[in-house]
PDB file of N, CA and C in Angstrom:
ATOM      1  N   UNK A   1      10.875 -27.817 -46.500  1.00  0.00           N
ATOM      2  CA  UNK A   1      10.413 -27.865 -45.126  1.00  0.00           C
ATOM      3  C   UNK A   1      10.610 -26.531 -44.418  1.00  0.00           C
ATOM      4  N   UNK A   2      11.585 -25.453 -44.937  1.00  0.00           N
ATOM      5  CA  UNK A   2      12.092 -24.550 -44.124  1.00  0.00           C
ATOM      6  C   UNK A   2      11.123 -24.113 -44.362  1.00  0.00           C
ATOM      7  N   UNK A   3      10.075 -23.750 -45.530  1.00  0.00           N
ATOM      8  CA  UNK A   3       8.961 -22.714 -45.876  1.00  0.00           C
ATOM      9  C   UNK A   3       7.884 -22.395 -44.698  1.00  0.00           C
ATOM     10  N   UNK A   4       7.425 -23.923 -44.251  1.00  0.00           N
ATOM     11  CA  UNK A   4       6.181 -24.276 -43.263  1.00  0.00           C
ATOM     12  C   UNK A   4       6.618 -23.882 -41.579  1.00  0.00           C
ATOM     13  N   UNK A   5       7.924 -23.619 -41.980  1.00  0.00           N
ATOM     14  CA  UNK A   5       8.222 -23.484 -40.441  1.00  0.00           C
ATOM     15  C   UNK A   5       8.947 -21.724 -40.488  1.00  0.00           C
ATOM     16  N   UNK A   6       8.514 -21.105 -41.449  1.00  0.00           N
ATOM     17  CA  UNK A   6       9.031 -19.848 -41.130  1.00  0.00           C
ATOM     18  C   UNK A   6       7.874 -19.005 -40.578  1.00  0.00           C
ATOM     19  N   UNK A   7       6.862 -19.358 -41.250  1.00  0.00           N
ATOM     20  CA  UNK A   7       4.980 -18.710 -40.558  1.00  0.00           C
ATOM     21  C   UNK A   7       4.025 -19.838 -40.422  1.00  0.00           C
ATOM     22  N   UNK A   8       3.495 -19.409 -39.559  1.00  0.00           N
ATOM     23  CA  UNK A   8       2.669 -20.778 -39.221  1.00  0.00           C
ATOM     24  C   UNK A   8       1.592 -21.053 -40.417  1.00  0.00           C
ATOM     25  N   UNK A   9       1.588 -20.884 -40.957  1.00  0.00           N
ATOM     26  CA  UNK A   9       0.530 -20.712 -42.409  1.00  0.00           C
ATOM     27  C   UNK A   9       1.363 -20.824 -43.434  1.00  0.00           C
ATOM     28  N   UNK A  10       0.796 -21.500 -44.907  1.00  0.00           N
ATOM     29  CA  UNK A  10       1.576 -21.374 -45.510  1.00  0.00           C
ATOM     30  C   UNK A  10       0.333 -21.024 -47.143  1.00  0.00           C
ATOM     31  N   UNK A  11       0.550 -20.462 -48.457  1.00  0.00           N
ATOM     32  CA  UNK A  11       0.000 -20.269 -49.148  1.00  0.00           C
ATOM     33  C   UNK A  11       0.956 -21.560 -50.487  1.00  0.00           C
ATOM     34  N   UNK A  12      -0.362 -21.873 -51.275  1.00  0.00           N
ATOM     35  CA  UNK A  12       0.339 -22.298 -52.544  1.00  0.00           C
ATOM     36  C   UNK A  12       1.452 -21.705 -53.254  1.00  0.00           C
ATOM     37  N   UNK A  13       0.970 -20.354 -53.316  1.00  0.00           N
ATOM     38  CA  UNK A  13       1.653 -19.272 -54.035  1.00  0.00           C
ATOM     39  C   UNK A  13       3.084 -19.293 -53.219  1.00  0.00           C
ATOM     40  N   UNK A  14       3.184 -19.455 -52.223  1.00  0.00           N
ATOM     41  CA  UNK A  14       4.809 -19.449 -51.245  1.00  0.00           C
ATOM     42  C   UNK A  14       5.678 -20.422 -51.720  1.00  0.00           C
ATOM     43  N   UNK A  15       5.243 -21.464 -52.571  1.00  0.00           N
ATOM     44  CA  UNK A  15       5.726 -22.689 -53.012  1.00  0.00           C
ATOM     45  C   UNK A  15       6.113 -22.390 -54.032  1.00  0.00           C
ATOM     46  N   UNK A  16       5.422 -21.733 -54.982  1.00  0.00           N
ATOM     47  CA  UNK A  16       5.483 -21.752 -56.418  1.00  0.00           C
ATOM     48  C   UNK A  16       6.247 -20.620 -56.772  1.00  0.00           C
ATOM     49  N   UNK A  17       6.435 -19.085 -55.861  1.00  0.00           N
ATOM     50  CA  UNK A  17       7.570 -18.023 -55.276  1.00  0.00           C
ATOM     51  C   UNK A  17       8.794 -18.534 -54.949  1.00  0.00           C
ATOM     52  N   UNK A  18       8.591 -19.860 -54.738  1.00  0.00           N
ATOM     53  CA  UNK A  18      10.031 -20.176 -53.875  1.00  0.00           C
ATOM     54  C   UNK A  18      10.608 -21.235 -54.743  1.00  0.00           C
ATOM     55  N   UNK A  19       9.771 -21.428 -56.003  1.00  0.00           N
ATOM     56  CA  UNK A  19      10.528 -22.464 -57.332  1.00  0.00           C
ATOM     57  C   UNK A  19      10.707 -23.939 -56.393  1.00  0.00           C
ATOM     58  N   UNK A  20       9.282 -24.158 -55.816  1.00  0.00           N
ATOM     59  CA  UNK A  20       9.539 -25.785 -55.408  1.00  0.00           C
ATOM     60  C   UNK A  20       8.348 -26.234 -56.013  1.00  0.00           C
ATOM     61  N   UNK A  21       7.901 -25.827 -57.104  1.00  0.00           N
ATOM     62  CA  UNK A  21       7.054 -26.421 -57.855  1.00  0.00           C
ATOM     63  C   UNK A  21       5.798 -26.007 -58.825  1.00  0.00           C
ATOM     64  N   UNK A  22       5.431 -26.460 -59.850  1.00  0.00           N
ATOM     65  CA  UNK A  22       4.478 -25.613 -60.298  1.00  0.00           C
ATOM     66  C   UNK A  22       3.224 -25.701 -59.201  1.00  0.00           C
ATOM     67  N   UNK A  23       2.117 -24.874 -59.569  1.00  0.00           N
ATOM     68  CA  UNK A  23       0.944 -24.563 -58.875  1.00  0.00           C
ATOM     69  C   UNK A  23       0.018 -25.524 -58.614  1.00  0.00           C
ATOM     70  N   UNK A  24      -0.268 -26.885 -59.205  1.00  0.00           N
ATOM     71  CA  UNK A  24      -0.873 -28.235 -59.194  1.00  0.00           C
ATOM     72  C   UNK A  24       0.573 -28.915 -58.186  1.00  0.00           C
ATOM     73  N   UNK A  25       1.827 -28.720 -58.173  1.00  0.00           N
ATOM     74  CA  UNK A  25       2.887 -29.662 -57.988  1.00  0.00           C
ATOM     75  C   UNK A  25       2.618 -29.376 -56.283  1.00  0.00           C
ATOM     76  N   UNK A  26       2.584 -27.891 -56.278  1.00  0.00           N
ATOM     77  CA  UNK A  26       2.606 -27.605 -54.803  1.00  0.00           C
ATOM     78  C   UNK A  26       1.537 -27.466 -54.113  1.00  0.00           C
ATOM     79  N   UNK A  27       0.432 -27.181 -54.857  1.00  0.00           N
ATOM     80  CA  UNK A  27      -0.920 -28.219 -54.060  1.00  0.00           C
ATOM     81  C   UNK A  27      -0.992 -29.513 -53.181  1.00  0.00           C
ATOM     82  N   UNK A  28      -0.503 -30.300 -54.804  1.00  0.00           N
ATOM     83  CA  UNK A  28      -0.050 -31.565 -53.827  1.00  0.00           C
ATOM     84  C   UNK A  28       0.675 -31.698 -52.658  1.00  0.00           C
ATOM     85  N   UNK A  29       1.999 -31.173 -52.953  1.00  0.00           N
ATOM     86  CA  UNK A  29       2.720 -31.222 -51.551  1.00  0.00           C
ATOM     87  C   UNK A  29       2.020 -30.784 -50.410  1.00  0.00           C
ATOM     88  N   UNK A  30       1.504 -29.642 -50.360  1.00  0.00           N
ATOM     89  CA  UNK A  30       0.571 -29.673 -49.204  1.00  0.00           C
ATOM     90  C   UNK A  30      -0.824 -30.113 -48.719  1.00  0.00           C
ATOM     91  N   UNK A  31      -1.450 -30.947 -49.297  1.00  0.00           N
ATOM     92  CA  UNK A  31      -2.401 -31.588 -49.100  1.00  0.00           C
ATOM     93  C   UNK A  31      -1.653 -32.985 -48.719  1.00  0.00           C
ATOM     94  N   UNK A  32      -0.585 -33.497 -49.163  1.00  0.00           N
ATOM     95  CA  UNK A  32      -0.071 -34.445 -48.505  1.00  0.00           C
ATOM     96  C   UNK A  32       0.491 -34.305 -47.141  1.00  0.00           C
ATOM     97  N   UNK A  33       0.944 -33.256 -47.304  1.00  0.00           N
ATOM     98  CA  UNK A  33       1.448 -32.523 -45.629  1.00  0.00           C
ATOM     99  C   UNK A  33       0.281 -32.492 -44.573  1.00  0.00           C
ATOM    100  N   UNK A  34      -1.156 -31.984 -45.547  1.00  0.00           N
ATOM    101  CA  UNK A  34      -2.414 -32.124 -44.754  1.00  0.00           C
ATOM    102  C   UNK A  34      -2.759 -33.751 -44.307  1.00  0.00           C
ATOM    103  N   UNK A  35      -2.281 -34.211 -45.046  1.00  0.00           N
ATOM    104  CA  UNK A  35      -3.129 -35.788 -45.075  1.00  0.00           C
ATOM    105  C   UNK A  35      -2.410 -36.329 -43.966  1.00  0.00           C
ATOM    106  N   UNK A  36      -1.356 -36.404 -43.818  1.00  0.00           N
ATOM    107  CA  UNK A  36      -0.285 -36.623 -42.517  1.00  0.00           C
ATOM    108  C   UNK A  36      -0.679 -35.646 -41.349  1.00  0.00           C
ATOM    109  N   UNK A  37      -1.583 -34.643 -41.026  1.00  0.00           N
ATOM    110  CA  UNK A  37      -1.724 -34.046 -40.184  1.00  0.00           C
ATOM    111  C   UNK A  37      -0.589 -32.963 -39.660  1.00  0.00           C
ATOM    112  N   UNK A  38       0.235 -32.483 -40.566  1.00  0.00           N
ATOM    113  CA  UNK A  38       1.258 -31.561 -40.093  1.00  0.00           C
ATOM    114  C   UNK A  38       0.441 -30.193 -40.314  1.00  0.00           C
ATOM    115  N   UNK A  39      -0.535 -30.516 -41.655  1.00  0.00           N
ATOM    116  CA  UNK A  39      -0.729 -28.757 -41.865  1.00  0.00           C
ATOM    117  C   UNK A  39      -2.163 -29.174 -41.684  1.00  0.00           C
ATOM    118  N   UNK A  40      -3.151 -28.075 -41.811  1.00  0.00           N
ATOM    119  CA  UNK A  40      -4.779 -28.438 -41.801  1.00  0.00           C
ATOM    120  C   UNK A  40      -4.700 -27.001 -43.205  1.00  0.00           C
ATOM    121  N   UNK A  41      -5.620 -27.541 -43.638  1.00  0.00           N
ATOM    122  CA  UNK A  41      -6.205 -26.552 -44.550  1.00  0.00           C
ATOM    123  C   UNK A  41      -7.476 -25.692 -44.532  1.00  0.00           C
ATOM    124  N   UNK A  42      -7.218 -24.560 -44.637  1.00  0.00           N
ATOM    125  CA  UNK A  42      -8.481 -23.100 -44.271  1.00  0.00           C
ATOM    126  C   UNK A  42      -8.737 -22.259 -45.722  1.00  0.00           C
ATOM    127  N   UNK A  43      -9.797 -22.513 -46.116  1.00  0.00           N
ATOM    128  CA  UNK A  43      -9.962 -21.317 -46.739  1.00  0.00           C
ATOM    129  C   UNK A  43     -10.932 -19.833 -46.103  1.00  0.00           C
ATOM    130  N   UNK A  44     -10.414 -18.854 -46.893  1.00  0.00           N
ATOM    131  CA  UNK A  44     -10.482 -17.232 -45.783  1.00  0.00           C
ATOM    132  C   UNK A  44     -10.831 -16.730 -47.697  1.00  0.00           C
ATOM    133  N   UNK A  45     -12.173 -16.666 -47.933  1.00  0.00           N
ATOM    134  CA  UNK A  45     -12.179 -15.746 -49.370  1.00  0.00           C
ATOM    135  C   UNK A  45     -11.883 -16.754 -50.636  1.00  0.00           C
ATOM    136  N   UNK A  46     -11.168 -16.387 -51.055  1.00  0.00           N
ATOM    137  CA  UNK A  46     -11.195 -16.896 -52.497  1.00  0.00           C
ATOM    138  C   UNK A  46      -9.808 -17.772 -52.034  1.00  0.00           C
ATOM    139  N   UNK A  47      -8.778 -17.614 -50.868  1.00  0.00           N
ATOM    140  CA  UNK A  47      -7.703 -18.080 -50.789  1.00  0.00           C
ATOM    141  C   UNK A  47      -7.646 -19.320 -49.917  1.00  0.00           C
ATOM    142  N   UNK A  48      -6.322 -20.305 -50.147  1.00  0.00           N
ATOM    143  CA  UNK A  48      -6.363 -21.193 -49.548  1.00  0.00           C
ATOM    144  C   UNK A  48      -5.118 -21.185 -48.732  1.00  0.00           C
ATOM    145  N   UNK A  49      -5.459 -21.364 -47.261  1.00  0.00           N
ATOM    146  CA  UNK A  49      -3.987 -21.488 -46.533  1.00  0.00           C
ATOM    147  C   UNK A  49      -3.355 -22.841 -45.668  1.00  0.00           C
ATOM    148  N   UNK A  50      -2.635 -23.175 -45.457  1.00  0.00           N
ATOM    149  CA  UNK A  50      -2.396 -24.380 -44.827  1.00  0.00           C
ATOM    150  C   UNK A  50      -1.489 -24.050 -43.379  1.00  0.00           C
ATOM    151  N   UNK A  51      -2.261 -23.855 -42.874  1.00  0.00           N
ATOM    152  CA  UNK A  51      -1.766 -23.934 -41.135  1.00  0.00           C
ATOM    153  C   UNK A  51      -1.096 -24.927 -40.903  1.00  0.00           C
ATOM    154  N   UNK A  52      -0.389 -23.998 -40.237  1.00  0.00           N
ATOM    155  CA  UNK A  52       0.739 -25.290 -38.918  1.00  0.00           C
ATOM    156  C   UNK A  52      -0.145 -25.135 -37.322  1.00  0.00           C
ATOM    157  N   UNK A  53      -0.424 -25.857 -37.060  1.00  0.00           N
ATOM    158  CA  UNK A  53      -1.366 -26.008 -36.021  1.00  0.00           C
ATOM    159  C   UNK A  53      -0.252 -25.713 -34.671  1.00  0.00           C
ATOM    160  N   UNK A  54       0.454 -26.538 -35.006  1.00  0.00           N
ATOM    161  CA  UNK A  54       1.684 -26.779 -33.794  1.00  0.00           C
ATOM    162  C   UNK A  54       2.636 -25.889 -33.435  1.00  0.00           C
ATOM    163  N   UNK A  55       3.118 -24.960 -34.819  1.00  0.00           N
ATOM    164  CA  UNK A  55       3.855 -24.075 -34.788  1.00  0.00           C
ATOM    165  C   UNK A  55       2.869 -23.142 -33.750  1.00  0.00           C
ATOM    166  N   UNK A  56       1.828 -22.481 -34.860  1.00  0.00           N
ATOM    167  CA  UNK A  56       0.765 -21.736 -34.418  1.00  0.00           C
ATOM    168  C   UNK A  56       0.650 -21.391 -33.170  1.00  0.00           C
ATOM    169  N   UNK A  57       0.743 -22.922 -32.051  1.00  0.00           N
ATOM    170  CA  UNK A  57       0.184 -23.233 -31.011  1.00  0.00           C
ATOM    171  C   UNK A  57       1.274 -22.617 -30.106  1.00  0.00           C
ATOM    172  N   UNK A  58       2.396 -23.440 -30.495  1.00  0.00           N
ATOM    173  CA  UNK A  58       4.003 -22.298 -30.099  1.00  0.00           C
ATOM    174  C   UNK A  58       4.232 -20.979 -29.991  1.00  0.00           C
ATOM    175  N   UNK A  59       4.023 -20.379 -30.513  1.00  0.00           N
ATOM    176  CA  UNK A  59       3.542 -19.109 -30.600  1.00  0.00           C
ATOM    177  C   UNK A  59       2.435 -18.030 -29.861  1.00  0.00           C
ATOM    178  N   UNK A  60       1.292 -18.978 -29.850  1.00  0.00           N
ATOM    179  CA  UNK A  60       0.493 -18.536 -28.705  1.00  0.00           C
ATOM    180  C   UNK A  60       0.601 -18.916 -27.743  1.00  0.00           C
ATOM    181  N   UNK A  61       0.863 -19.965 -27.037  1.00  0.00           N
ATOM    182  CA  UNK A  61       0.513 -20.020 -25.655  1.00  0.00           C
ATOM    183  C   UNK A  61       1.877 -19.748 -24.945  1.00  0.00           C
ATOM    184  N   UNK A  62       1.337 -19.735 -23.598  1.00  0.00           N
ATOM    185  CA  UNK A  62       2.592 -19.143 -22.300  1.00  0.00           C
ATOM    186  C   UNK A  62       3.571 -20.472 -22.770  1.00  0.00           C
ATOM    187  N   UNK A  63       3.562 -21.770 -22.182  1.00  0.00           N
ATOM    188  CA  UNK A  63       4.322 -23.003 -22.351  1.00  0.00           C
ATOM    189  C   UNK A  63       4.864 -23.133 -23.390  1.00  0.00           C
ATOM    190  N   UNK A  64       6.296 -24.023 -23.798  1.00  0.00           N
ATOM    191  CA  UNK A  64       6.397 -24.518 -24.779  1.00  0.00           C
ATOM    192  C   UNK A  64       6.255 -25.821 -25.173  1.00  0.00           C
ATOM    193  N   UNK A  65       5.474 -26.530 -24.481  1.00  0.00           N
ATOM    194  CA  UNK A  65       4.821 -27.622 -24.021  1.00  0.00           C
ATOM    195  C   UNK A  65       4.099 -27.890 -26.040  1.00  0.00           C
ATOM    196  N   UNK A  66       4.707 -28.938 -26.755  1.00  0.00           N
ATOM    197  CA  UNK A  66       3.758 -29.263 -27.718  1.00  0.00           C
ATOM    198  C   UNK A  66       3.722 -31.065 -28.041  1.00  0.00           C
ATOM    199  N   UNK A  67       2.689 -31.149 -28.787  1.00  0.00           N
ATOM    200  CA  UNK A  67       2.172 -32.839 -28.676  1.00  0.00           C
ATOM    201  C   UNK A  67       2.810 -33.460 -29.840  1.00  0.00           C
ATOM    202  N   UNK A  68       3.594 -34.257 -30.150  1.00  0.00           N
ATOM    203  CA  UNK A  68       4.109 -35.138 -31.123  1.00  0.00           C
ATOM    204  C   UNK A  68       3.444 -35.652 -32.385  1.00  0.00           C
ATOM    205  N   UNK A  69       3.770 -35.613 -33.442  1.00  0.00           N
ATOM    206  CA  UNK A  69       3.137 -36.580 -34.014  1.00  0.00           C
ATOM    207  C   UNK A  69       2.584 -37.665 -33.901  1.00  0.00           C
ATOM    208  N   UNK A  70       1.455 -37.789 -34.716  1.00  0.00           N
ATOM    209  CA  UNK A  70       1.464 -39.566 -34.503  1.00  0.00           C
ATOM    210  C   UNK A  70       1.948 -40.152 -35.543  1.00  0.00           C
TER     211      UNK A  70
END
């Protein structure tokens, strides 16, 4: 969990750098993270990234005003 919350984006490759899984293992994990709505998924090129929307959002705006899960 610490990974997704250090940049608001996160890459497969950050998973599989950080020995939490092979490259299919940590796909999954984040497409399940997507499926729950924590991350959204972007591809930019040949790469795939998984945004934190919320973090993201923290970061940009003036407020620290953010919306809960559902």
């Amino acid at each position: 969990m610490d990974l997704i919350f250090n940049l608001p984006y996160c890459r497969i490759q950050n998973l599989v750098d950080q020995a939490l899984g092979a490259r299919q293992a940590a796909s999954r994990y984040l497409k399940q993270l997507e499926s729950v709505g924590v991350l959204k998924e972007m591809t930019f090129g040949l790469e795939k990234l998984f945004i934190h929307p919320k973090l993201l959002g923290l970061l940009t705006r003036d407020n620290n005003h953010i919306e809960t899960y559902a």
